[in-house]
N, C-alpha and C. Protein backbone atom coordinates (compact mmCIF):
# COMPACT_ATOMS: atom_id res chain seq x y z
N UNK A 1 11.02 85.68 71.62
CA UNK A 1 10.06 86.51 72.31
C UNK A 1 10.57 87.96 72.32
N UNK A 2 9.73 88.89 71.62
CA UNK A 2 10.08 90.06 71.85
C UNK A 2 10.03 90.95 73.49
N UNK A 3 10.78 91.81 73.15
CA UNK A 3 11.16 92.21 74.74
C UNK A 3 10.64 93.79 74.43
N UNK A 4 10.37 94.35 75.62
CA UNK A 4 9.28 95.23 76.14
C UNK A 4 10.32 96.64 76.14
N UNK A 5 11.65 96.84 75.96
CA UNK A 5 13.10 97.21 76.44
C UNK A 5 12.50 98.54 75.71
N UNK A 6 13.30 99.41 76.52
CA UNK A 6 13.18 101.03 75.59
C UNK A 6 14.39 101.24 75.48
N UNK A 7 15.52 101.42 74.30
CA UNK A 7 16.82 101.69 74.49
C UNK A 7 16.89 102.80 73.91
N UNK A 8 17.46 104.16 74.79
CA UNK A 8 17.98 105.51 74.81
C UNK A 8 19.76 105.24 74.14
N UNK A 9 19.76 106.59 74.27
CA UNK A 9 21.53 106.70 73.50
C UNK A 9 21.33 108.09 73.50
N UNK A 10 20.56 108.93 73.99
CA UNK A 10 20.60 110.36 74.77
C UNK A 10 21.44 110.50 75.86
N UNK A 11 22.10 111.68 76.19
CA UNK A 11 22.40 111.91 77.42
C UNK A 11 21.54 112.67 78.20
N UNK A 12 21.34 111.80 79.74
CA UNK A 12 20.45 112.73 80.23
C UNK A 12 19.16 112.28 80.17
N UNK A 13 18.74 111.14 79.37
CA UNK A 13 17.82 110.90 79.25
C UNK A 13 17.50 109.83 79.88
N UNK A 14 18.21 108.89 80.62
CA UNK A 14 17.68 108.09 81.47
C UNK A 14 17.37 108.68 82.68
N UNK A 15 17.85 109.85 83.39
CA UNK A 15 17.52 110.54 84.30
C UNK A 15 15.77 110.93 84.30
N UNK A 16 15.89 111.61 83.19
CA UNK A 16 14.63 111.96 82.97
C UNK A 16 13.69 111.00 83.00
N UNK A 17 13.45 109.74 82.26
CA UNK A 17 12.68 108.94 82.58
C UNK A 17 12.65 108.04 83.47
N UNK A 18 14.20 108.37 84.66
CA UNK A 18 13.68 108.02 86.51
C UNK A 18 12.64 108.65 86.90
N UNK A 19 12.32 110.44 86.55
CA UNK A 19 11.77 111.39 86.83
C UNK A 19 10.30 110.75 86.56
N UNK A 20 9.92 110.51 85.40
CA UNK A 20 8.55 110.02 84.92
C UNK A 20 7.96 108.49 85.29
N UNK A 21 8.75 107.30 85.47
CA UNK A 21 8.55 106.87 86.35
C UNK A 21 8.21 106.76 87.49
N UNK A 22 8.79 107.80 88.37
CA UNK A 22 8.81 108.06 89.96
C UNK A 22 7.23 108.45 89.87
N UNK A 23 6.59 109.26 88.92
CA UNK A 23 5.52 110.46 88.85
C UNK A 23 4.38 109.30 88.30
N UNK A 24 4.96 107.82 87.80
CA UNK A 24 3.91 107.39 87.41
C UNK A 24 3.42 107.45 85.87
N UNK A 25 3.95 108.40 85.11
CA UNK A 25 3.71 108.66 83.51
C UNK A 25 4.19 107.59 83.16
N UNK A 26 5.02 106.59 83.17
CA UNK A 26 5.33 105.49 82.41
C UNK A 26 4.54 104.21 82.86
N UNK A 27 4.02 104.09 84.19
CA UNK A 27 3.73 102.71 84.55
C UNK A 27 2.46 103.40 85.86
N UNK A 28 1.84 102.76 85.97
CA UNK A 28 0.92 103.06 87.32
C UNK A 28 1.43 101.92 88.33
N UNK A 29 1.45 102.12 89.61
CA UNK A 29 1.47 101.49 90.68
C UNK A 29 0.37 100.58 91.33
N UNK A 30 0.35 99.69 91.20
CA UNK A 30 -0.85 98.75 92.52
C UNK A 30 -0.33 98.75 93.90
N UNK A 31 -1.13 99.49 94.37
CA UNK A 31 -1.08 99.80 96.03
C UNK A 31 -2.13 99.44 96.36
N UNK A 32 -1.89 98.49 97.61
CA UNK A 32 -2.96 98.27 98.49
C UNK A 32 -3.31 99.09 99.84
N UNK A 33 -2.44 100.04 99.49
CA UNK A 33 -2.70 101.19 100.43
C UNK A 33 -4.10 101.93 100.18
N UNK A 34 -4.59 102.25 101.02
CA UNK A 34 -5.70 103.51 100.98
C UNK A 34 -5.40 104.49 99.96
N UNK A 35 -3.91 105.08 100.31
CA UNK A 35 -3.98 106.39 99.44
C UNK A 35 -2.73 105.93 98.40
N UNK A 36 -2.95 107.04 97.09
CA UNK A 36 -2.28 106.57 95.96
C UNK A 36 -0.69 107.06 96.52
N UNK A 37 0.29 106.49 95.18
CA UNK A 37 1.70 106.77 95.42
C UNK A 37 1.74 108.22 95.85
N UNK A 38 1.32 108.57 94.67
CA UNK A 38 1.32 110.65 94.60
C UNK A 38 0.98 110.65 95.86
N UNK A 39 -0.33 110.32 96.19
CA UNK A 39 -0.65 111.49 97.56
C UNK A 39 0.65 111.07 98.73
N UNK A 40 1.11 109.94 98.81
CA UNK A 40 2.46 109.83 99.68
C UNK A 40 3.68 110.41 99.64
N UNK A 41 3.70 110.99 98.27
CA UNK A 41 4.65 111.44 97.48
C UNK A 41 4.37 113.14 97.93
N UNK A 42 3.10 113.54 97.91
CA UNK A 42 2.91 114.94 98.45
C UNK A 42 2.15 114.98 99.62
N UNK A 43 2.28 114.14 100.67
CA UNK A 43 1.50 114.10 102.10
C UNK A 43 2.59 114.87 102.78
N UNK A 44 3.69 115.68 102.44
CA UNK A 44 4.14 116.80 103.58
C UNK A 44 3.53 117.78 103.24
N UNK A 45 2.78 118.27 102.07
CA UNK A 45 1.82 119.44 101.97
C UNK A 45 1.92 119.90 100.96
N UNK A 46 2.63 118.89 100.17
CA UNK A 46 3.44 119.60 99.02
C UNK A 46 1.93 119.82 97.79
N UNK A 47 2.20 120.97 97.39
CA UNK A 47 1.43 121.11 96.31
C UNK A 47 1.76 120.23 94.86
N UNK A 48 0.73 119.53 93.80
CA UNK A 48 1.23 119.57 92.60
C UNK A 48 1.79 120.81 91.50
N UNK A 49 2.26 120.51 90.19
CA UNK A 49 2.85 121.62 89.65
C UNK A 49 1.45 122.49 89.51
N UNK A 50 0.42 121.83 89.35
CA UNK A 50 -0.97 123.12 89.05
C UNK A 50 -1.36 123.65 90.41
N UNK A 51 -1.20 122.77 91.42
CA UNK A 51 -1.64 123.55 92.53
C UNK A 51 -0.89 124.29 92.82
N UNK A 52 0.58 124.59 92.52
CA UNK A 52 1.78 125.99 92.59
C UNK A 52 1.30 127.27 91.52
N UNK A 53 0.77 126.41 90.60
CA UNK A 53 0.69 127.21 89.53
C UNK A 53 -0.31 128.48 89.75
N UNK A 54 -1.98 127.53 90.31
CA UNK A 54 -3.17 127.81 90.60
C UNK A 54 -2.74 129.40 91.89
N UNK A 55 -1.97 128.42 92.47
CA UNK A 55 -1.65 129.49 94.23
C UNK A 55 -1.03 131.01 93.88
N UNK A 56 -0.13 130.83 92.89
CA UNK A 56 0.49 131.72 92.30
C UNK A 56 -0.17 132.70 91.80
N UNK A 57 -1.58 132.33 90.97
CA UNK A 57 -2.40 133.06 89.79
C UNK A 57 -3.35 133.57 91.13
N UNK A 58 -3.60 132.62 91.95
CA UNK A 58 -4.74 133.13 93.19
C UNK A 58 -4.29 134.56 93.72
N UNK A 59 -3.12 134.74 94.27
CA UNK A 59 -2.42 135.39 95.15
C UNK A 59 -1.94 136.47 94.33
N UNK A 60 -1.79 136.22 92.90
CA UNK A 60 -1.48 137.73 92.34
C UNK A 60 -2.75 138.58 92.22
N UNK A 61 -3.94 137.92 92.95
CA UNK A 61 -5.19 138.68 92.53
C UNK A 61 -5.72 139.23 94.21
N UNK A 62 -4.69 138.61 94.87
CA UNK A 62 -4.74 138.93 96.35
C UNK A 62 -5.99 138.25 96.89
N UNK A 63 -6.35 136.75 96.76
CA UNK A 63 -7.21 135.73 96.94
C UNK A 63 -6.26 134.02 97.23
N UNK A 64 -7.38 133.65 98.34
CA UNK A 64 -6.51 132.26 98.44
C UNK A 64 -8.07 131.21 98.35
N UNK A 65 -7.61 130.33 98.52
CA UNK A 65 -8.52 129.22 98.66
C UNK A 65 -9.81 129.12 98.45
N UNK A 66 -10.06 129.82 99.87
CA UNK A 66 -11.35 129.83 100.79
C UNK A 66 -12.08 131.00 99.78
N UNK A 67 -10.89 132.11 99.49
CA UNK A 67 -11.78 133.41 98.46
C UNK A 67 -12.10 133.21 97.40
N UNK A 68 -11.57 132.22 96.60
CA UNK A 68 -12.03 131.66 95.49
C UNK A 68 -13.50 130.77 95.00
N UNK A 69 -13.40 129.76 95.99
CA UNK A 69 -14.17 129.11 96.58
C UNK A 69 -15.71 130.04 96.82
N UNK A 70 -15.30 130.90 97.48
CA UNK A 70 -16.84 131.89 98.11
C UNK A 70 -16.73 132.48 97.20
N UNK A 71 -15.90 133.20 95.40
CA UNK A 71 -16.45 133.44 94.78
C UNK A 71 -17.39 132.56 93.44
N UNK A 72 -16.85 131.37 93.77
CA UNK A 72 -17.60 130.48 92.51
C UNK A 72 -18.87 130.37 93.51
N UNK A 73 -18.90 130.16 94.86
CA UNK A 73 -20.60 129.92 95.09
C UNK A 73 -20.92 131.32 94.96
N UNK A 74 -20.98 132.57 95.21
CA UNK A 74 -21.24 133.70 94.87
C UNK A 74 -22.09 134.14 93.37
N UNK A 75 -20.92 133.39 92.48
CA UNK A 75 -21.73 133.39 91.08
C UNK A 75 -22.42 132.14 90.60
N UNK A 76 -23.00 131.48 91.80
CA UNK A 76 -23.68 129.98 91.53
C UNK A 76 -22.92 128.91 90.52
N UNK A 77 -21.42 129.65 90.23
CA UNK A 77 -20.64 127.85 89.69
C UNK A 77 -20.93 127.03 90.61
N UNK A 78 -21.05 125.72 90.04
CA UNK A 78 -20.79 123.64 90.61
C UNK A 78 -20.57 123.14 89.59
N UNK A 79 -20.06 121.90 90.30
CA UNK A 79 -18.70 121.21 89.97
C UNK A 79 -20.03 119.62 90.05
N UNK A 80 -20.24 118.71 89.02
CA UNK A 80 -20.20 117.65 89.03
C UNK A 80 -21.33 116.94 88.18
N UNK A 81 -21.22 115.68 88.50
CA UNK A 81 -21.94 115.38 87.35
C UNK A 81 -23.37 115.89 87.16
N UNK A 82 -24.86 115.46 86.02
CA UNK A 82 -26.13 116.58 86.21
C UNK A 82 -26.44 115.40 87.14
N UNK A 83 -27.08 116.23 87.65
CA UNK A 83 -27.88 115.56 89.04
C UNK A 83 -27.13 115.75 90.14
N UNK A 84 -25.97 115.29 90.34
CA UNK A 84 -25.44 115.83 91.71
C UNK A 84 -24.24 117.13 91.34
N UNK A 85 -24.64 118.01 91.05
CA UNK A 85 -24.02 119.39 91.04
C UNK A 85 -24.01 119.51 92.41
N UNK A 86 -22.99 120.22 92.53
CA UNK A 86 -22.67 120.94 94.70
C UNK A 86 -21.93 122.01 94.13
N UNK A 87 -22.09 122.83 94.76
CA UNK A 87 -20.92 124.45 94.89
C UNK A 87 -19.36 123.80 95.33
N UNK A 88 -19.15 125.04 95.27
CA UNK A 88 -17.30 124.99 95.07
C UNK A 88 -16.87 124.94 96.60
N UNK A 89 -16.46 123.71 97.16
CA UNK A 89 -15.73 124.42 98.73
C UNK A 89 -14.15 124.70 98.64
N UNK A 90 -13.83 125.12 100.01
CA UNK A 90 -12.40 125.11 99.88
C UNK A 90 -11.56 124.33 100.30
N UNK A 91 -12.60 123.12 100.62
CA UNK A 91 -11.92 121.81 100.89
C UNK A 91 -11.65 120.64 99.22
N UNK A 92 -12.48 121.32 98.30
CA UNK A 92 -12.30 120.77 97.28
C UNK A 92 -11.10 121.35 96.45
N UNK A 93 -11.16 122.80 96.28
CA UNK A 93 -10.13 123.26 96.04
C UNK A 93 -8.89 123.48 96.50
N UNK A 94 -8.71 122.76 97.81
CA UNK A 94 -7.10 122.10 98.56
C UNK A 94 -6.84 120.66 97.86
N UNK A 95 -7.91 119.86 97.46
CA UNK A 95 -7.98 118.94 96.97
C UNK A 95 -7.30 118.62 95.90
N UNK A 96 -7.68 119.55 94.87
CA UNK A 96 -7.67 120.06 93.58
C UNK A 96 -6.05 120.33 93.28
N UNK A 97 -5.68 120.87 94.59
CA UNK A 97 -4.30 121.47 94.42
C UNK A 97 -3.16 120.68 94.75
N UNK A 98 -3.47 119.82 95.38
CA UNK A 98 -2.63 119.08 96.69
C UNK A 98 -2.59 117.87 95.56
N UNK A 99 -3.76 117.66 94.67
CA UNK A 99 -2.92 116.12 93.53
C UNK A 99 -4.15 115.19 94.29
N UNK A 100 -5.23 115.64 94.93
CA UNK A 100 -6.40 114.37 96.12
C UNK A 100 -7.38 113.84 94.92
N UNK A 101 -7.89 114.66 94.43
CA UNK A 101 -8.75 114.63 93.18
C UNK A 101 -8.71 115.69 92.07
N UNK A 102 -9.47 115.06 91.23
CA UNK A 102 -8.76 115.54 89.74
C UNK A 102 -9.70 117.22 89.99
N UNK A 103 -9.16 117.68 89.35
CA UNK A 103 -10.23 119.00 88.96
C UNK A 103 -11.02 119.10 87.48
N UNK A 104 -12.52 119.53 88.09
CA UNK A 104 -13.60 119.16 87.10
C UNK A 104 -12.84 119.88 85.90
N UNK A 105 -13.75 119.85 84.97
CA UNK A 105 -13.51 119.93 83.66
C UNK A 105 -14.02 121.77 83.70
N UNK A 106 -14.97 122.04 84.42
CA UNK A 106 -14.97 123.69 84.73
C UNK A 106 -14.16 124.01 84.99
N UNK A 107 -13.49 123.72 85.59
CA UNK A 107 -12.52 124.90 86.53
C UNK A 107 -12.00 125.91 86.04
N UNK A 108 -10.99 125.42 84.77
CA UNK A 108 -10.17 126.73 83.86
C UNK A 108 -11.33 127.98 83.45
N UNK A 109 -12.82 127.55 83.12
CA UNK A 109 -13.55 128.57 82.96
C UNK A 109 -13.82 129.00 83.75
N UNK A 110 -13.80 128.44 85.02
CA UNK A 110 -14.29 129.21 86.55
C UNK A 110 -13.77 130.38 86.73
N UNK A 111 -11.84 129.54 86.77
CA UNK A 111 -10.89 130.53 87.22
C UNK A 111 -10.74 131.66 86.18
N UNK A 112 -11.08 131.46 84.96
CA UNK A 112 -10.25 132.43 83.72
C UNK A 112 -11.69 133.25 84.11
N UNK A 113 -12.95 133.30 84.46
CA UNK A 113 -14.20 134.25 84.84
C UNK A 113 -13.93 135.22 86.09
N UNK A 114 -13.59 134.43 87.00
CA UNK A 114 -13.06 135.03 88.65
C UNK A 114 -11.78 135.71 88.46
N UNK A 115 -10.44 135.01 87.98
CA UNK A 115 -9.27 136.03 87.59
C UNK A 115 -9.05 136.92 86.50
N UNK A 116 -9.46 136.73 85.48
CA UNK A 116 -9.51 137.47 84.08
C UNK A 116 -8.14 137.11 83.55
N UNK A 117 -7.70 135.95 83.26
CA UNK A 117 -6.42 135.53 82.88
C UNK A 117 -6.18 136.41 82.00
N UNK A 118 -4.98 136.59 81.79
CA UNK A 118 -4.11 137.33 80.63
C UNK A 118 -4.34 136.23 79.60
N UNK A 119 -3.42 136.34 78.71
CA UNK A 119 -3.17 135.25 76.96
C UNK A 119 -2.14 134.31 77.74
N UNK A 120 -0.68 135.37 78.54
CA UNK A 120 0.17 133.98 79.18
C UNK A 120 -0.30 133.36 80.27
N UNK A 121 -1.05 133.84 81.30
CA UNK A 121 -1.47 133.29 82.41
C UNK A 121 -2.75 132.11 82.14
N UNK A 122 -3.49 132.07 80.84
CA UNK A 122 -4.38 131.23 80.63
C UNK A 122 -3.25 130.59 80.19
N UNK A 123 -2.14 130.31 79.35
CA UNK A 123 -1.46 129.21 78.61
C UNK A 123 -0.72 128.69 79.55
N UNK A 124 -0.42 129.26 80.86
CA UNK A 124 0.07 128.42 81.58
C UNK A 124 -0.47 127.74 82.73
N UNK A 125 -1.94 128.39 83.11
CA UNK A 125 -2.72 127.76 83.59
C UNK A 125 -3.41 126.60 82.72
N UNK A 126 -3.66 126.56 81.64
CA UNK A 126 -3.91 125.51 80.59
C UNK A 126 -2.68 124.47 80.77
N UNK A 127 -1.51 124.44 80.60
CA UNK A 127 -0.92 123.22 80.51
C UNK A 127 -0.44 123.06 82.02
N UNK A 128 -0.97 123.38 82.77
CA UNK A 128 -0.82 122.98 84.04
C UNK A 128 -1.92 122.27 84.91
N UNK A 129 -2.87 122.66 84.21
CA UNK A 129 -4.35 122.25 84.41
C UNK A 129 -4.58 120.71 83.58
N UNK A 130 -3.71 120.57 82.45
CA UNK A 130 -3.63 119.82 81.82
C UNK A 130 -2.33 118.45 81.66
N UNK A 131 -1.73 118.92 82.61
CA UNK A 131 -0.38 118.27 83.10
C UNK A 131 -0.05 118.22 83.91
N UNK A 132 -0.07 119.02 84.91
CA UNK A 132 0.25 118.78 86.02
C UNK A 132 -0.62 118.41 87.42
N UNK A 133 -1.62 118.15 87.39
CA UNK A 133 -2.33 117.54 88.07
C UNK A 133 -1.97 116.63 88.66
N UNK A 134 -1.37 115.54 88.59
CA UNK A 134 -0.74 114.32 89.08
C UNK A 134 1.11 114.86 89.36
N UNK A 135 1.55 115.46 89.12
CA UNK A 135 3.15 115.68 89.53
C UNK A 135 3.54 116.89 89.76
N UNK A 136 4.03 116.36 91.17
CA UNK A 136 5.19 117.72 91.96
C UNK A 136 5.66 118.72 91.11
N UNK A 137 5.72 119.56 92.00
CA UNK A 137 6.29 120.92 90.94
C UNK A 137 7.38 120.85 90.57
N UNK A 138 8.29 119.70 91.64
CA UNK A 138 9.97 119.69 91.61
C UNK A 138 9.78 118.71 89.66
N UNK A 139 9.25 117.66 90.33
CA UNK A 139 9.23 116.50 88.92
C UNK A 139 8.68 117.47 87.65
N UNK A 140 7.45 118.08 87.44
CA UNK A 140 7.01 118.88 86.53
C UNK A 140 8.19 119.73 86.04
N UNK A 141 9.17 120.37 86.66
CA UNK A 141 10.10 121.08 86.09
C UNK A 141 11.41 120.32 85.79
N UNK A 142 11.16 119.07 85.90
CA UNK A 142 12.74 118.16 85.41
C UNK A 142 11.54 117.85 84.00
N UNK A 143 10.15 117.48 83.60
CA UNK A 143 9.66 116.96 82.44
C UNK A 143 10.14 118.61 81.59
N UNK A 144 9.66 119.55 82.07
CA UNK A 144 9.95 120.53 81.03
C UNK A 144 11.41 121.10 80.73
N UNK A 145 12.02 120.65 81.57
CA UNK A 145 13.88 120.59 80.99
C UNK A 145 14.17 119.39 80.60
N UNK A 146 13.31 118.90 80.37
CA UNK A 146 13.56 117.46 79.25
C UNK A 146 12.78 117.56 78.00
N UNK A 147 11.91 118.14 77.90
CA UNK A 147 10.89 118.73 77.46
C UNK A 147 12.49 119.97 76.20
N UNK A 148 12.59 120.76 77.11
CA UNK A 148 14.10 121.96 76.47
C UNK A 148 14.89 121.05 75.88
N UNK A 149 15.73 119.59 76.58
CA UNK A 149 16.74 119.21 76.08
C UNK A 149 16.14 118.28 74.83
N UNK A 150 15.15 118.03 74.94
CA UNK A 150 15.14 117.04 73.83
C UNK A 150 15.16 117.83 72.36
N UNK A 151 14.20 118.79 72.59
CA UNK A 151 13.57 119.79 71.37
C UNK A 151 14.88 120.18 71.10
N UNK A 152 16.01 120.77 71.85
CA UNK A 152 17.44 121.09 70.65
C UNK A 152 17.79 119.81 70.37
N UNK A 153 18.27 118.84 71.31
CA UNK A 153 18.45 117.67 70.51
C UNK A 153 17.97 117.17 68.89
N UNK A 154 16.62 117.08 68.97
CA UNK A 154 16.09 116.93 67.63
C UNK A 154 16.28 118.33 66.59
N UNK A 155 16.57 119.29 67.12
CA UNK A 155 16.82 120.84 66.10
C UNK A 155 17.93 120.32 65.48
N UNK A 156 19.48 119.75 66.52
CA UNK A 156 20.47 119.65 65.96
C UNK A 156 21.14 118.51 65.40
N UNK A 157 19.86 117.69 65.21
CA UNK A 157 19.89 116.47 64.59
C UNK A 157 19.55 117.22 63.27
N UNK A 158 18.02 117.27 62.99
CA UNK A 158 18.00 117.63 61.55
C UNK A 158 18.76 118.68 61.10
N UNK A 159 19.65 119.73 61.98
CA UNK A 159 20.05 120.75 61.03
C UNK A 159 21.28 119.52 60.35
N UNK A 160 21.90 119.19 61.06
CA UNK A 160 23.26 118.02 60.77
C UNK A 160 22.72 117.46 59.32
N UNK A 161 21.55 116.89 59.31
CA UNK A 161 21.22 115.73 58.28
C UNK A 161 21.22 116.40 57.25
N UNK A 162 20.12 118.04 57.15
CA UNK A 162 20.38 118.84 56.07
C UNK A 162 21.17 118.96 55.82
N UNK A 163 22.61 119.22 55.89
CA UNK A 163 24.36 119.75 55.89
C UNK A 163 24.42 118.89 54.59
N UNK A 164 25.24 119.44 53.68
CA UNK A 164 25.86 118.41 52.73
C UNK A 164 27.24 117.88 53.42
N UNK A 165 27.38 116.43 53.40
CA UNK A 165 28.38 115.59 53.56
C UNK A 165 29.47 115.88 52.77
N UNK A 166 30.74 116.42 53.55
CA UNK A 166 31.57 115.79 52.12
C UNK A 166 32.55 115.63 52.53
């Protein structure tokens, strides 16, 4: 019977995939709890890595929540499926941030209309919007220094293999 086993020989790398585990990327949890792992995981208030990300991009425009929010109903954005469209509150967008529910598939156009993202501030609102939704900002920044260690790892693998032996 074959076995299910992932065997590493990285250093550093079983750490990392405690990290992704804990966050759920490797396995989902059955809870018979009301609320999911994550939200227990961020029920002291903790933001996910996009909702740090989001707060960050808000606040350099000197806007929080609630101002965001009153500008998507302002320019008649909603959020949901056709037929039940609703405006933007700022109870959705704590939501959004906090890891409660996912954020619609508008949003990045909402926000990149209301903030005027730069080229880096859309690419990092993009893979944050796109990744980090489900994990802490602490966990999100152990995936992208695993994310760093692996990518030299594999650089200084193939430069090695190119090398002539002798």
């Amino acid at each position: 019977m074959e076995s299910n086993r992932l065997t590493v020989q990285a250093d550093g790398l079983p750490e990392v995939l405690r990290v992704y585990r804990r966050t759920g990327m490797l396995y989902s949890r059955v809870s018979t709890e009301k609320t999911s792992s994550l939200e227990s995981v961020l029920a002291e208030g903790g933001y996910t890595y996009f909702g740090r990300a989001f707060e960050r991009l808000l606040k350099s425009r000197g806007l929080n929540q609630s101002s965001f929010a009153e500008e998507c109903r302002r320019r008649g954005f909603e959020v949901g499926r056709l037929g039940k469209r609703r405006a933007v509150g700022q109870r959705s967008v704590s939501d959004w941030m906090h890891g409660k529910t996912a954020c619609p598939k508008e949003l990045p156009v909402y926000a990149d209309a209301i903030l005027g993202f730069s080229e880096e501030e859309w690419a990092e609102f993009g893979v944050a919007y796109a990744y980090g939704q489900t994990v802490s900002e602490e966990d999100f920044e152990d995936i992208l220094q695993f994310r760093k260690f692996y990518s030299s790892r594999l650089s200084s693998e193939r430069s090695s293999e190119g090398s002539p032996k002798g």
